[in-house]
PDB file of N, CA and C in Angstrom:
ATOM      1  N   UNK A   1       0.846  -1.163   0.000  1.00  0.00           N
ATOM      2  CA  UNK A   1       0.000   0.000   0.000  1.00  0.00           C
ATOM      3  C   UNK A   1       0.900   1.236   0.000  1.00  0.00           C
ATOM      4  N   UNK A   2       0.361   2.192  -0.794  1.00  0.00           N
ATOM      5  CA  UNK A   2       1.429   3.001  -1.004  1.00  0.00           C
ATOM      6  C   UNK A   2       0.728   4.372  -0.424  1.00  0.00           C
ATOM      7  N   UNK A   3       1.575   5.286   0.504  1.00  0.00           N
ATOM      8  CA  UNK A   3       0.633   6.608   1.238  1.00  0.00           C
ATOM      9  C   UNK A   3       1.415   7.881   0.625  1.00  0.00           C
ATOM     10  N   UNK A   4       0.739   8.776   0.475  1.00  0.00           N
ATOM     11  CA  UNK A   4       1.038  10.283   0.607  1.00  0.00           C
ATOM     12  C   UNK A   4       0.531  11.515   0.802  1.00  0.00           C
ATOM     13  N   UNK A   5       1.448  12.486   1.000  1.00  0.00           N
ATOM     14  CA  UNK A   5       1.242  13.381   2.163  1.00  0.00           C
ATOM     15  C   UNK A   5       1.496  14.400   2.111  1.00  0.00           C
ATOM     16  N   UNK A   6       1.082  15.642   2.393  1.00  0.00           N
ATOM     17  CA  UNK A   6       1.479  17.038   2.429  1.00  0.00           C
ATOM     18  C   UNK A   6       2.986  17.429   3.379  1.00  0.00           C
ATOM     19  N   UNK A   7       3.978  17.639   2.997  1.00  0.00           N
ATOM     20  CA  UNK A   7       5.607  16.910   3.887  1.00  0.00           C
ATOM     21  C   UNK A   7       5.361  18.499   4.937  1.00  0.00           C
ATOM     22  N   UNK A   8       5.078  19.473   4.848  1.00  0.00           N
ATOM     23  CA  UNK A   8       4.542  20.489   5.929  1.00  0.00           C
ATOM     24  C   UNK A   8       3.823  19.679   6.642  1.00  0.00           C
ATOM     25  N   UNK A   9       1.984  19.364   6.570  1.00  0.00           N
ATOM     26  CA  UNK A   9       1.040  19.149   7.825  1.00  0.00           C
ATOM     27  C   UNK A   9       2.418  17.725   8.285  1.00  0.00           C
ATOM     28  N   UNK A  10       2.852  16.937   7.574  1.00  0.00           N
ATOM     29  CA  UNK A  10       3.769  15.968   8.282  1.00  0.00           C
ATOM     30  C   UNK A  10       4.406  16.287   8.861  1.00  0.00           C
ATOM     31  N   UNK A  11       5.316  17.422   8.704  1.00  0.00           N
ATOM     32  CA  UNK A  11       6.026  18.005  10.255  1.00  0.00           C
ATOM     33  C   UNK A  11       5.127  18.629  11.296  1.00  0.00           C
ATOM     34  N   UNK A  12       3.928  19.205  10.655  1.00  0.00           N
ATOM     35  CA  UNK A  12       3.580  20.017  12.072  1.00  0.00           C
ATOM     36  C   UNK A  12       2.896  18.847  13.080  1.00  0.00           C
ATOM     37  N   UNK A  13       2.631  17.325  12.421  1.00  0.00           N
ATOM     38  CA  UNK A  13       2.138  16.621  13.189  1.00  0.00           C
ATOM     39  C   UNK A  13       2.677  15.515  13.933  1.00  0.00           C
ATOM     40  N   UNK A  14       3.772  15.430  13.571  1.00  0.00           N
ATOM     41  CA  UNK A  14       5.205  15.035  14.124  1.00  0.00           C
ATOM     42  C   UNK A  14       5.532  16.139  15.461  1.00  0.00           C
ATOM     43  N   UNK A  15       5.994  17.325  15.209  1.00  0.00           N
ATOM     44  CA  UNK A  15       5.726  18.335  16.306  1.00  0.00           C
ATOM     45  C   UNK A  15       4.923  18.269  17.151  1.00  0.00           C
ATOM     46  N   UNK A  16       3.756  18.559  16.788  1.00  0.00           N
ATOM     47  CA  UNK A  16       2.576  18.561  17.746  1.00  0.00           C
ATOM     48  C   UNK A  16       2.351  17.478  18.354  1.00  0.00           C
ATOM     49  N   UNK A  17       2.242  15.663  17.807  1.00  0.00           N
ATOM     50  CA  UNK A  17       1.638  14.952  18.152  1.00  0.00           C
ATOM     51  C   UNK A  17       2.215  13.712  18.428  1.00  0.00           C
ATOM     52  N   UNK A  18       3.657  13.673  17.904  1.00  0.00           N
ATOM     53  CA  UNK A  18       4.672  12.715  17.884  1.00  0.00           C
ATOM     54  C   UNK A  18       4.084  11.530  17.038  1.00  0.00           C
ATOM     55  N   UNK A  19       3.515  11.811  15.792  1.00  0.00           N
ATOM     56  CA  UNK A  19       2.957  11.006  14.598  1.00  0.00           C
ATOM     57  C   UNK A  19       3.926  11.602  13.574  1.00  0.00           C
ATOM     58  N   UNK A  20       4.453  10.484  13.025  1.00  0.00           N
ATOM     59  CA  UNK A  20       4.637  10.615  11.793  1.00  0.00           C
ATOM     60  C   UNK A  20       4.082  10.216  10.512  1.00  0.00           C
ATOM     61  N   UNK A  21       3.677  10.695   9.668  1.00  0.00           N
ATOM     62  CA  UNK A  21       2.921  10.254   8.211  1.00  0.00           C
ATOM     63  C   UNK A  21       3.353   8.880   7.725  1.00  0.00           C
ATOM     64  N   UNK A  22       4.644   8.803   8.105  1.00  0.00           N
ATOM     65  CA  UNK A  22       5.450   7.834   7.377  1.00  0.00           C
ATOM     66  C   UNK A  22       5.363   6.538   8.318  1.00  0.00           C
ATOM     67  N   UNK A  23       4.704   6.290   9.290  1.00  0.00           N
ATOM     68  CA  UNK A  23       3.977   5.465  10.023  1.00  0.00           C
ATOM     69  C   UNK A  23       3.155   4.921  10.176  1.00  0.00           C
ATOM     70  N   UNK A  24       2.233   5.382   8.713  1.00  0.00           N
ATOM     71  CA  UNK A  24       0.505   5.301   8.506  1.00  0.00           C
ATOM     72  C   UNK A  24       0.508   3.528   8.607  1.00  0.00           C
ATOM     73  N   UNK A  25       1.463   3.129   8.005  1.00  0.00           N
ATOM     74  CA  UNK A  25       1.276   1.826   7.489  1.00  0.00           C
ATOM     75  C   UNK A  25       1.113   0.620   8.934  1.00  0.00           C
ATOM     76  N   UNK A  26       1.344   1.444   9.902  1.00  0.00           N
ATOM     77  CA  UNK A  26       0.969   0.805  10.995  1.00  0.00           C
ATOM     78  C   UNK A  26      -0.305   0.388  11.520  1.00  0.00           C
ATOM     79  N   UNK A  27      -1.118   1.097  10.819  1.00  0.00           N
ATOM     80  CA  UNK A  27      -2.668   0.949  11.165  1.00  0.00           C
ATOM     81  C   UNK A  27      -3.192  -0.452  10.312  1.00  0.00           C
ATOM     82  N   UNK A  28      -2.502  -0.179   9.852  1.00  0.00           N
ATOM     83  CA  UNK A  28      -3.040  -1.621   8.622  1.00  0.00           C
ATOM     84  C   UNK A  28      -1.759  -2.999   8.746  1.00  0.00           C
ATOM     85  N   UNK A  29      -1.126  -2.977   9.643  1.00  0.00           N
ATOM     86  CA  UNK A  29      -0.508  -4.366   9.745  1.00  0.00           C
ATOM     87  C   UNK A  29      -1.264  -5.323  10.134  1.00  0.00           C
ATOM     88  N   UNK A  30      -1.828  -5.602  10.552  1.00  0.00           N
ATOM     89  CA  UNK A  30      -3.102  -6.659  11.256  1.00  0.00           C
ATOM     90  C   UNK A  30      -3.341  -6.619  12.898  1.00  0.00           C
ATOM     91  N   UNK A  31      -2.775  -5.438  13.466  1.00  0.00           N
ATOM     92  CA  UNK A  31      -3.208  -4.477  14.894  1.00  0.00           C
ATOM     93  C   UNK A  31      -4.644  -4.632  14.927  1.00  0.00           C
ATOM     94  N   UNK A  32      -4.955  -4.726  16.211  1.00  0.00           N
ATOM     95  CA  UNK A  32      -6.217  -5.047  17.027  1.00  0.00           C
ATOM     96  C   UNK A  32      -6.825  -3.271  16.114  1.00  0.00           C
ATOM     97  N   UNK A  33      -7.827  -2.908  15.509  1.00  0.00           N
ATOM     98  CA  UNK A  33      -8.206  -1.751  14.789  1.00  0.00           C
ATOM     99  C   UNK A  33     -10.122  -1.516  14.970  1.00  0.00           C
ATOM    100  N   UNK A  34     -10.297  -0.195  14.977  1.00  0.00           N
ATOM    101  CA  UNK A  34     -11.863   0.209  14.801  1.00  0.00           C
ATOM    102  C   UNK A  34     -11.506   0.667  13.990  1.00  0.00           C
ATOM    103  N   UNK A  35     -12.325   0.297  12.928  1.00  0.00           N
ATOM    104  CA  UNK A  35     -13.096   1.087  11.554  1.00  0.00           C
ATOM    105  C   UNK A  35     -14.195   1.852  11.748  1.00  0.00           C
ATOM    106  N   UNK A  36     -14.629   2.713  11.481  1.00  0.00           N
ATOM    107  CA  UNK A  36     -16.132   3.485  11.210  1.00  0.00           C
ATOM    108  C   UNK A  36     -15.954   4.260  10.249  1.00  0.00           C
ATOM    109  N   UNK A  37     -17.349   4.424   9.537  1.00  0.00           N
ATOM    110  CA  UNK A  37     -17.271   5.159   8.242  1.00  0.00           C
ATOM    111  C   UNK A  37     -17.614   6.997   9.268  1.00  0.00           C
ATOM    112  N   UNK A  38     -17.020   7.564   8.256  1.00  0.00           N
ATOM    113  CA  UNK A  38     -16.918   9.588   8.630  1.00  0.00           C
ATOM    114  C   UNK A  38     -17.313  10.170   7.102  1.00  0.00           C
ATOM    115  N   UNK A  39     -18.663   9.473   6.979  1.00  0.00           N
ATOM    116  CA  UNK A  39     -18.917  10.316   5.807  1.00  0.00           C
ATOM    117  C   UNK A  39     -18.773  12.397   5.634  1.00  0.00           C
ATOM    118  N   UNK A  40     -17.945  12.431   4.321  1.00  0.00           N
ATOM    119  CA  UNK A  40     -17.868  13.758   4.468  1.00  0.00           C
ATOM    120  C   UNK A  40     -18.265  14.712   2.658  1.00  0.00           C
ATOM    121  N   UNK A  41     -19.634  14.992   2.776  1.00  0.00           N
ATOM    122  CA  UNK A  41     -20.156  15.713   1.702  1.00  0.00           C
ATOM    123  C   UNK A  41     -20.624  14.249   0.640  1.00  0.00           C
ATOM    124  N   UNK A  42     -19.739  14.155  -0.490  1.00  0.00           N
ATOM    125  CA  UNK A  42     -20.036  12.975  -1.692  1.00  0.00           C
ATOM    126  C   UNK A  42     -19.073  11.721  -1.087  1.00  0.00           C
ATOM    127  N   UNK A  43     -18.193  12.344  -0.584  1.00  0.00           N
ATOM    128  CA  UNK A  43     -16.710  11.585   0.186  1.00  0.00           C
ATOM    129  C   UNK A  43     -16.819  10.215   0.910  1.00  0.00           C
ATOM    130  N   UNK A  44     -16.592   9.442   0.259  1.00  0.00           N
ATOM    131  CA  UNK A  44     -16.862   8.097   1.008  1.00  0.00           C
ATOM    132  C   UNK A  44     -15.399   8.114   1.591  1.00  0.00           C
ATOM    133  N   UNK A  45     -15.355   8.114   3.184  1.00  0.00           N
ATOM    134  CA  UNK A  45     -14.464   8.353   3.855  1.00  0.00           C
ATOM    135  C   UNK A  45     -14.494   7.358   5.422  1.00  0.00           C
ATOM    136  N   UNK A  46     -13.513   6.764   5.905  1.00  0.00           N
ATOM    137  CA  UNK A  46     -13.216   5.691   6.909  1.00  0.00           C
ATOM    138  C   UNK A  46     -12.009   6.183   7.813  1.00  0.00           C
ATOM    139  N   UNK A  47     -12.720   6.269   9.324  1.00  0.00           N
ATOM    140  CA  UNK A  47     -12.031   6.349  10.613  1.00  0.00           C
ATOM    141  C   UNK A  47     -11.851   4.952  11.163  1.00  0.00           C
ATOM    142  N   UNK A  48     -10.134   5.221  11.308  1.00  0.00           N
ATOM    143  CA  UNK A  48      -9.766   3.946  11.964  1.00  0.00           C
ATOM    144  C   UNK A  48      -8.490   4.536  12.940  1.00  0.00           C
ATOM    145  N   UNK A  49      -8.742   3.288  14.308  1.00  0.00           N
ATOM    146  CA  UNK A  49      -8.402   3.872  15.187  1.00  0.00           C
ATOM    147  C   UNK A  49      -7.871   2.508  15.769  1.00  0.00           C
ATOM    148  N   UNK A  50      -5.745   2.783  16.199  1.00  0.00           N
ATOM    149  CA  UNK A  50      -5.608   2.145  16.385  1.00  0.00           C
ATOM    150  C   UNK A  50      -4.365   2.406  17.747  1.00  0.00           C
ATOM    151  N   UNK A  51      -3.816   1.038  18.695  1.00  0.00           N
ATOM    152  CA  UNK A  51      -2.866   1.803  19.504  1.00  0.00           C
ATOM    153  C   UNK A  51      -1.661   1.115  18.762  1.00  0.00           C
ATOM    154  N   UNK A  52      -0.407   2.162  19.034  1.00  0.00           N
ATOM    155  CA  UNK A  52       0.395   2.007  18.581  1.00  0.00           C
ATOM    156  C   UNK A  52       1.300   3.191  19.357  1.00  0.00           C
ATOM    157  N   UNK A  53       2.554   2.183  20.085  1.00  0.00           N
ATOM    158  CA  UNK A  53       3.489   1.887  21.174  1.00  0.00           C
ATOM    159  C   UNK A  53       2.890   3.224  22.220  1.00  0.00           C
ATOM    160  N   UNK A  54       1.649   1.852  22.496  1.00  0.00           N
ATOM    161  CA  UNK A  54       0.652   2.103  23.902  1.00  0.00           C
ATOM    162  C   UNK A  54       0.178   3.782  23.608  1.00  0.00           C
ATOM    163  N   UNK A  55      -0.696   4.135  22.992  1.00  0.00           N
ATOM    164  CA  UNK A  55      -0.964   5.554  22.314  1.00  0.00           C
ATOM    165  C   UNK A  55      -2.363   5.385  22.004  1.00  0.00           C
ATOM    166  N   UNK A  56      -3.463   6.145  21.635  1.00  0.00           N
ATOM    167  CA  UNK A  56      -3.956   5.783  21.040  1.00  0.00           C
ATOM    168  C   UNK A  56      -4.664   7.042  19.481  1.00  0.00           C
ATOM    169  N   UNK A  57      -4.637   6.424  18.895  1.00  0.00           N
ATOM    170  CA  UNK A  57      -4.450   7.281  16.744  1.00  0.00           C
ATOM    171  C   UNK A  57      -5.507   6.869  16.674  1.00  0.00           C
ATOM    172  N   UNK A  58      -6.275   8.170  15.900  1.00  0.00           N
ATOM    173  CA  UNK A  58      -7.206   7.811  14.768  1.00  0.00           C
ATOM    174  C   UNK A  58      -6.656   8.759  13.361  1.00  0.00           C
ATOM    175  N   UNK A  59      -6.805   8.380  12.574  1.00  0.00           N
ATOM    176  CA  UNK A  59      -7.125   8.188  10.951  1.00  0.00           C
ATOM    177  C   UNK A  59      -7.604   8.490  10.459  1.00  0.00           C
ATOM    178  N   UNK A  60      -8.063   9.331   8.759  1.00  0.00           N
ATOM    179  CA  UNK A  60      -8.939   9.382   8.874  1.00  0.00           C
ATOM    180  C   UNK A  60      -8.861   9.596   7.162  1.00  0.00           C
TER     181      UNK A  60
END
């Protein structure tokens, strides 16, 4: 699976949140995960929420 990213909001959320973009792929290794759909306008769009080293991320 291949991700990408705005490399600014990736630093400011690295800064702020100690997430890195380049980590996404963690949500999808086969980690204990919630899915829910976040419909937004026409946007078929999915919140997933997972822990990762004892944290807990959502996605989106």
């Amino acid at each position: 699976m291949a991700f990408s990213w705005n490399e600014a909001k990736r630093l400011k959320a690295l800064e702020e949140r100690a997430l890195d973009f380049a980590d996404a792929a963690l949500f999808f290794d086969g980690r204990p995960a919630v899915h829910q759909t976040s419909p937004r306008h026409e946007e078929d769009r999915w919140k997933t929420i997972a822990a990762i080293q004892e944290r807990l991320f959502t996605i989106v």
